[in-house]
Protein backbone atom coordinates (compact mmCIF):
# COMPACT_ATOMS: atom_id res chain seq x y z
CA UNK A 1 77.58 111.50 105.28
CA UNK A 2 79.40 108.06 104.30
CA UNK A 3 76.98 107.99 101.04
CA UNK A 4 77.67 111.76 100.48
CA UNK A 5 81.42 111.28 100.32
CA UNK A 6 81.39 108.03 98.37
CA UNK A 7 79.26 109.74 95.85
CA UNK A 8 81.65 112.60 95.57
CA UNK A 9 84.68 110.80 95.39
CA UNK A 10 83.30 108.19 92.79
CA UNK A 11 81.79 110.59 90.21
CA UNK A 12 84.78 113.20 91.31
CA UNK A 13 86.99 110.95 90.18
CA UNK A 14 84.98 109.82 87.23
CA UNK A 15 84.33 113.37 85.88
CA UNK A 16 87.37 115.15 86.09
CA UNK A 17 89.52 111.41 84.46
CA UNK A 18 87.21 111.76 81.81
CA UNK A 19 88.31 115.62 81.36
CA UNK A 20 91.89 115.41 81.80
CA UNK A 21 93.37 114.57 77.80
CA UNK A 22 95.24 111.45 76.83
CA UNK A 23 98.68 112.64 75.43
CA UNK A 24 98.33 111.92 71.62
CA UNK A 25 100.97 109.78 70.97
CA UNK A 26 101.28 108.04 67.63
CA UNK A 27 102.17 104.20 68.91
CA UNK A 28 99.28 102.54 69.96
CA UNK A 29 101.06 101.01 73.06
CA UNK A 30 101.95 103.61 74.09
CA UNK A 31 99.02 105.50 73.81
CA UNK A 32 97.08 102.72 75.97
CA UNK A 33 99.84 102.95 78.95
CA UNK A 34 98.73 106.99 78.82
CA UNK A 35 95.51 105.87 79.18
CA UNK A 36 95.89 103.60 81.68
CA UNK A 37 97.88 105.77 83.60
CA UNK A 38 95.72 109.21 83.37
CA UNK A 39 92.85 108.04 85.31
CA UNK A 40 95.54 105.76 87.91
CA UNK A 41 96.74 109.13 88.51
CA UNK A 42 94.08 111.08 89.16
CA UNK A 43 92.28 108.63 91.52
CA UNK A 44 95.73 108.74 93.71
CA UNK A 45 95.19 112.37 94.11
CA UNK A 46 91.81 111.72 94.85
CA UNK A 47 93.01 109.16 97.34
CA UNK A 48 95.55 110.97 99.51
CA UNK A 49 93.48 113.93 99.31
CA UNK A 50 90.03 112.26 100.94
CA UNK A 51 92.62 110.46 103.51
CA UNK A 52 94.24 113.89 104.67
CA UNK A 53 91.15 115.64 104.68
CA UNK A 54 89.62 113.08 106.94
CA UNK A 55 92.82 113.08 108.98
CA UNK A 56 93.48 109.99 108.23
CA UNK A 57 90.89 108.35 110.12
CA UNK A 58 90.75 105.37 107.32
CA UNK A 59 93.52 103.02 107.17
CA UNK A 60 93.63 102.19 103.78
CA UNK A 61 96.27 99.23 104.60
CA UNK A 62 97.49 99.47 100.93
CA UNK A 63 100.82 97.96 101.78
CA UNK A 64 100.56 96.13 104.65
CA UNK A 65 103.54 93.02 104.48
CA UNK A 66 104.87 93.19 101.42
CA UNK A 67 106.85 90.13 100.53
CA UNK A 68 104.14 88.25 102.42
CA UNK A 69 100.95 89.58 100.36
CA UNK A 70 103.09 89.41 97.27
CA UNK A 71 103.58 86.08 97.17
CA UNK A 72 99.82 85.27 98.37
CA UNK A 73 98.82 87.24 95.27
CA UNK A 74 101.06 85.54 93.10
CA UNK A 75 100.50 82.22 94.06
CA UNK A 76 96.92 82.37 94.48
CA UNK A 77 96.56 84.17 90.56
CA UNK A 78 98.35 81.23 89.23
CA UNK A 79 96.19 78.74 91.05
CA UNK A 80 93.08 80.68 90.04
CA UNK A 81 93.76 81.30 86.79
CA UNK A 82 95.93 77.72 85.70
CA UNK A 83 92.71 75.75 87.44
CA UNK A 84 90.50 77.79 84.95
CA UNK A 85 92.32 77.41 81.67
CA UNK A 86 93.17 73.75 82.09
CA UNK A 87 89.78 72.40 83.44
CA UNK A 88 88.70 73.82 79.62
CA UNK A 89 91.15 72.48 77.85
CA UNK A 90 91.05 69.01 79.35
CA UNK A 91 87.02 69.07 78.76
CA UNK A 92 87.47 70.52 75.06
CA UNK A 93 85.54 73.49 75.73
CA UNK A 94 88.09 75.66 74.28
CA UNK A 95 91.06 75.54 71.81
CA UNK A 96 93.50 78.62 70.72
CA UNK A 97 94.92 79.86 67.49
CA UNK A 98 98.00 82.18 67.11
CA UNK A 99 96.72 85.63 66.70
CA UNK A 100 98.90 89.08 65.33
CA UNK A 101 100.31 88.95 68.55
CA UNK A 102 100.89 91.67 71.60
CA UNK A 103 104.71 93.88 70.74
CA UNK A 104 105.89 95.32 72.58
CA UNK A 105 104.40 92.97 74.86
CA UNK A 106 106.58 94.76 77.90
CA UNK A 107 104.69 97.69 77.37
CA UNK A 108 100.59 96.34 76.84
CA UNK A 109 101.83 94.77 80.20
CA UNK A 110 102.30 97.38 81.76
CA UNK A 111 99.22 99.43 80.67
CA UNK A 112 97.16 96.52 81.78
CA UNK A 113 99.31 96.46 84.96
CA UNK A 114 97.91 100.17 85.54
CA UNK A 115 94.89 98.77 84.86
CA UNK A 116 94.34 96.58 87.28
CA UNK A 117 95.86 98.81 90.03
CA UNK A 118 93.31 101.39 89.36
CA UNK A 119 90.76 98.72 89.67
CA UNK A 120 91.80 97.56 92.97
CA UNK A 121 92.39 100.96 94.02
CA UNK A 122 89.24 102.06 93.37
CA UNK A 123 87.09 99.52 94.28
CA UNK A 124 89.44 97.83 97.72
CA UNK A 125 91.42 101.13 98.91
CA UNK A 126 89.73 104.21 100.17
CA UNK A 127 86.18 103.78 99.40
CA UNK A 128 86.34 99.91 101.04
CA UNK A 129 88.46 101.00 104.36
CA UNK A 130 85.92 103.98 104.66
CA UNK A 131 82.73 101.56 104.49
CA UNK A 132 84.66 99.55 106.59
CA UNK A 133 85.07 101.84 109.29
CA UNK A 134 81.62 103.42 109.04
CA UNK A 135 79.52 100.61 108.72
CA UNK A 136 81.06 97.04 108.80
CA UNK A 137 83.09 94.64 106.52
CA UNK A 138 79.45 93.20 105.01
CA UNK A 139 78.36 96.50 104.26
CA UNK A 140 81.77 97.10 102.69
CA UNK A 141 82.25 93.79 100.18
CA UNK A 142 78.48 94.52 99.12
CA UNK A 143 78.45 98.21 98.49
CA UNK A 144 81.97 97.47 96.62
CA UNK A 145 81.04 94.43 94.88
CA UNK A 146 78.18 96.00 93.25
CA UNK A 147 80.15 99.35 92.33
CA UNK A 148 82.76 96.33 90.64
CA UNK A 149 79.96 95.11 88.88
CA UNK A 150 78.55 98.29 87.27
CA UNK A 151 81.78 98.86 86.16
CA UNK A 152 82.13 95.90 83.96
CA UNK A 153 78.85 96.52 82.38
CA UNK A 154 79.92 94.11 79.26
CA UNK A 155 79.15 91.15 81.68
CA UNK A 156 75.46 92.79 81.72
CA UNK A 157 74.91 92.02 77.85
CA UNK A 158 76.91 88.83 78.36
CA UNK A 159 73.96 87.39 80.73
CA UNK A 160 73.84 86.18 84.14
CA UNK A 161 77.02 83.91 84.26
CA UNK A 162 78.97 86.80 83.54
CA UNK A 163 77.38 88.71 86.42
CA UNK A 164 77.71 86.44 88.38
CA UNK A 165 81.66 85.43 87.48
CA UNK A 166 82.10 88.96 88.23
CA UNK A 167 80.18 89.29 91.60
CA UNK A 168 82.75 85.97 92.06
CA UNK A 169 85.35 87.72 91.28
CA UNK A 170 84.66 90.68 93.66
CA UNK A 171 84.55 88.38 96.65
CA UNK A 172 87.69 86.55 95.93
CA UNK A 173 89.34 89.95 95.28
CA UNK A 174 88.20 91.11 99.07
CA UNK A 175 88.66 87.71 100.71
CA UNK A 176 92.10 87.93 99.73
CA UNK A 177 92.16 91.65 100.72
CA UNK A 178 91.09 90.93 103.61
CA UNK A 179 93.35 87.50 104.31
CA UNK A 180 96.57 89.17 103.68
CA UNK A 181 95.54 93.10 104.73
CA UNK A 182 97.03 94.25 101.96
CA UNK A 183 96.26 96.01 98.59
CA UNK A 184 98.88 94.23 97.12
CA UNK A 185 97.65 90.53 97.04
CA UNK A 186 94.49 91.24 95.09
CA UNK A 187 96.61 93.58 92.35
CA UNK A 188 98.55 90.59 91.90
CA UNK A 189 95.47 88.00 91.22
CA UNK A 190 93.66 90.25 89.02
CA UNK A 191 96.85 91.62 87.35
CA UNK A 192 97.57 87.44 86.40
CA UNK A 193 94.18 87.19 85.90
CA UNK A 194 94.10 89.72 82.89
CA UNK A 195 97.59 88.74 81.84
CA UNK A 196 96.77 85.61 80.57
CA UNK A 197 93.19 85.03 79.84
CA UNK A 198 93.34 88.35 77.87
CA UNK A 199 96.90 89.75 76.99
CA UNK A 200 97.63 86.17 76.17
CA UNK A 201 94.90 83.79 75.56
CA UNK A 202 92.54 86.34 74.15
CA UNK A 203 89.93 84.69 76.55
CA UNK A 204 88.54 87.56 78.38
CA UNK A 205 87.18 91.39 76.83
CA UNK A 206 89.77 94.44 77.85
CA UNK A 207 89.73 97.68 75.92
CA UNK A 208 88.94 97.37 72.77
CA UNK A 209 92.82 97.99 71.90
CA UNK A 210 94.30 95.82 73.93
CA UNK A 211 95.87 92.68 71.72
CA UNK A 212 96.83 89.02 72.55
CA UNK A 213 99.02 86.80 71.63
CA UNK A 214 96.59 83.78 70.78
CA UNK A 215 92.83 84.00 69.99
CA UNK A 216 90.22 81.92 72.14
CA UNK A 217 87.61 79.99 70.31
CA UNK A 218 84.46 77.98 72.44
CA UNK A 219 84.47 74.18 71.19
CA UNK A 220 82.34 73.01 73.71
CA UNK A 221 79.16 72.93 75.87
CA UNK A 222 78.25 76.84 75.95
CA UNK A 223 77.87 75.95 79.79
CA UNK A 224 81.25 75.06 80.37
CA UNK A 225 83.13 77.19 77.25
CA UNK A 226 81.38 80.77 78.21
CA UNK A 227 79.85 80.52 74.62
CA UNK A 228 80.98 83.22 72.67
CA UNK A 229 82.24 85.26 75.98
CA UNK A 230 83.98 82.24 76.80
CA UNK A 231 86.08 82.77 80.11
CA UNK A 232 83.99 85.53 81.38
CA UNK A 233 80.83 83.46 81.13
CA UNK A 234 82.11 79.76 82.13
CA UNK A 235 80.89 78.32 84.79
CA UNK A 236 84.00 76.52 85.74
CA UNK A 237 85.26 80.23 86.34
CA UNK A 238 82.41 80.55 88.58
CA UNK A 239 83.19 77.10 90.00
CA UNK A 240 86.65 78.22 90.84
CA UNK A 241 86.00 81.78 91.71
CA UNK A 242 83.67 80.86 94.70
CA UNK A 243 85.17 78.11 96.11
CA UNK A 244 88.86 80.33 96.31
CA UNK A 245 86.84 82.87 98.44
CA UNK A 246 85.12 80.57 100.26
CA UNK A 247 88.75 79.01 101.24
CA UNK A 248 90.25 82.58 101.86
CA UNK A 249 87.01 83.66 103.83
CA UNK A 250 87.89 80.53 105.79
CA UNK A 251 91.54 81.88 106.83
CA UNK A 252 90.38 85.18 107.42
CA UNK A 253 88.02 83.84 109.90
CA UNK A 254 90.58 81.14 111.49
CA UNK A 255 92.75 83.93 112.09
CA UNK A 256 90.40 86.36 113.27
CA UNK A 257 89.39 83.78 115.81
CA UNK A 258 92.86 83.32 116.84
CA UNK A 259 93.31 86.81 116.95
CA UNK A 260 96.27 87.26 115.05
């Protein structure tokens, strides 16, 4: 029954945000934040609706402490993401050039903030909590890890590095879930994440739309510079990616012990 109603609220969603229309709007930013916000919407309808009809059995703890999880997510996206970015620039791997730049920057920040809620949404709100509840939290980071994964099927034709940064990524997005019990921290992370590797770096793939501010180039071992996916297939990101969840898995586990 738990696979049943995964399947059916995955493709569900899938099927009918690929049937409702974007608004044809003339400005290109614009017409991303409509795209970023179509699908958004339609998987919070999907949400609510799976948690009323199962009497809201799963606690989706999408809030949880606010100012608290906020600042975890916040603090911990700058960490991530500044340890990345300067580890390659102090080994050379990379170097940037001014590109035609992201205006209105407000609004591609936005879109991409929609993004990245959806993401998180999707992947670390209802369908988590309810493999959570049914099964266990292992069953739950797997199952979602691997849905993650499929869904950034560019990391496929990247190669294995950028499976695995992404698999990284999915763990450090549910330790942190996890650490703070709240939706919030990990929309923060990945929202910094995407900010500035992508919207501002140029450093990672988003839609093919999406602009930045500088463009990336790899100078240096493929190993270390991602090659020509450079952040998405760096080690270093790897590097950093694990050893972030490992320390978050860590807390979660202190305080579980403590029972707090």
């Amino acid at each position: 029954m738990t696979i049943l109603k995964f399947a059916v609220f995955f493709i569900g969603w899938a099927v009918l945000a690929a049937l409702v229309p974007v608004p044809d709007v003339g400005d290109a930013a614009l017409w991303r934040l409509c795209a970023e916000a179509e699908p958004l919407g339609v998987l919070i309808v999907f949400t609510l609706a799976f948690w009323l009809i199962e009497r809201r059995r799963v606690k989706l703890r999408l809030i949880g402490e606010a100012p608290r999880a906020t600042l975890v997510g916040v603090l911990g996206g700058v960490i991530w993401t500044g340890i990345v970015v300067n580890v390659l620039f102090a080994l050379d791997a990379i170097s940037i050039d001014t590109a035609d730049g992201a205006s209105p920057l407000v609004v591609w920040a936005v879109a991409l903030l929609l993004n990245t809620v959806m993401q998180e949404l999707l992947i670390r709100g209802y369908l988590y909590r309810m493999l959570d509840a049914s099964y266990n939290k292992a069953a739950a980071v797997l199952v979602t890890t691997a849905l993650f994964t499929f869904l950034h099927g560019g990391a496929i034709e990247a190669g294995p590095l950028a499976v695995a940064n992404v698999v990284a990524m999915s763990l450090l997005m549910c330790a942190v879930l996890e650490w703070t019990g709240s939706l919030i921290a990990p929309i923060c992370m990945h929202f910094i994440w995407n900010f500035v590797c992508g919207l501002v770096l140029g450093g990672i793939s988003l839609a093919d739309d999406y602009p930045s501010i500088f463009v990336m180039a790899a100078t240096g071992n493929p190993l270390l510079s991602g090659g020509s996916y450079l952040i998405e297939a760096s080690v270093v990101t790897l590097a950093t990616s694990l050893v972030m969840a490992l320390v978050f898995a860590i807390l979660t586990f202190v305080r579980v012990r403590k029972g707090n």
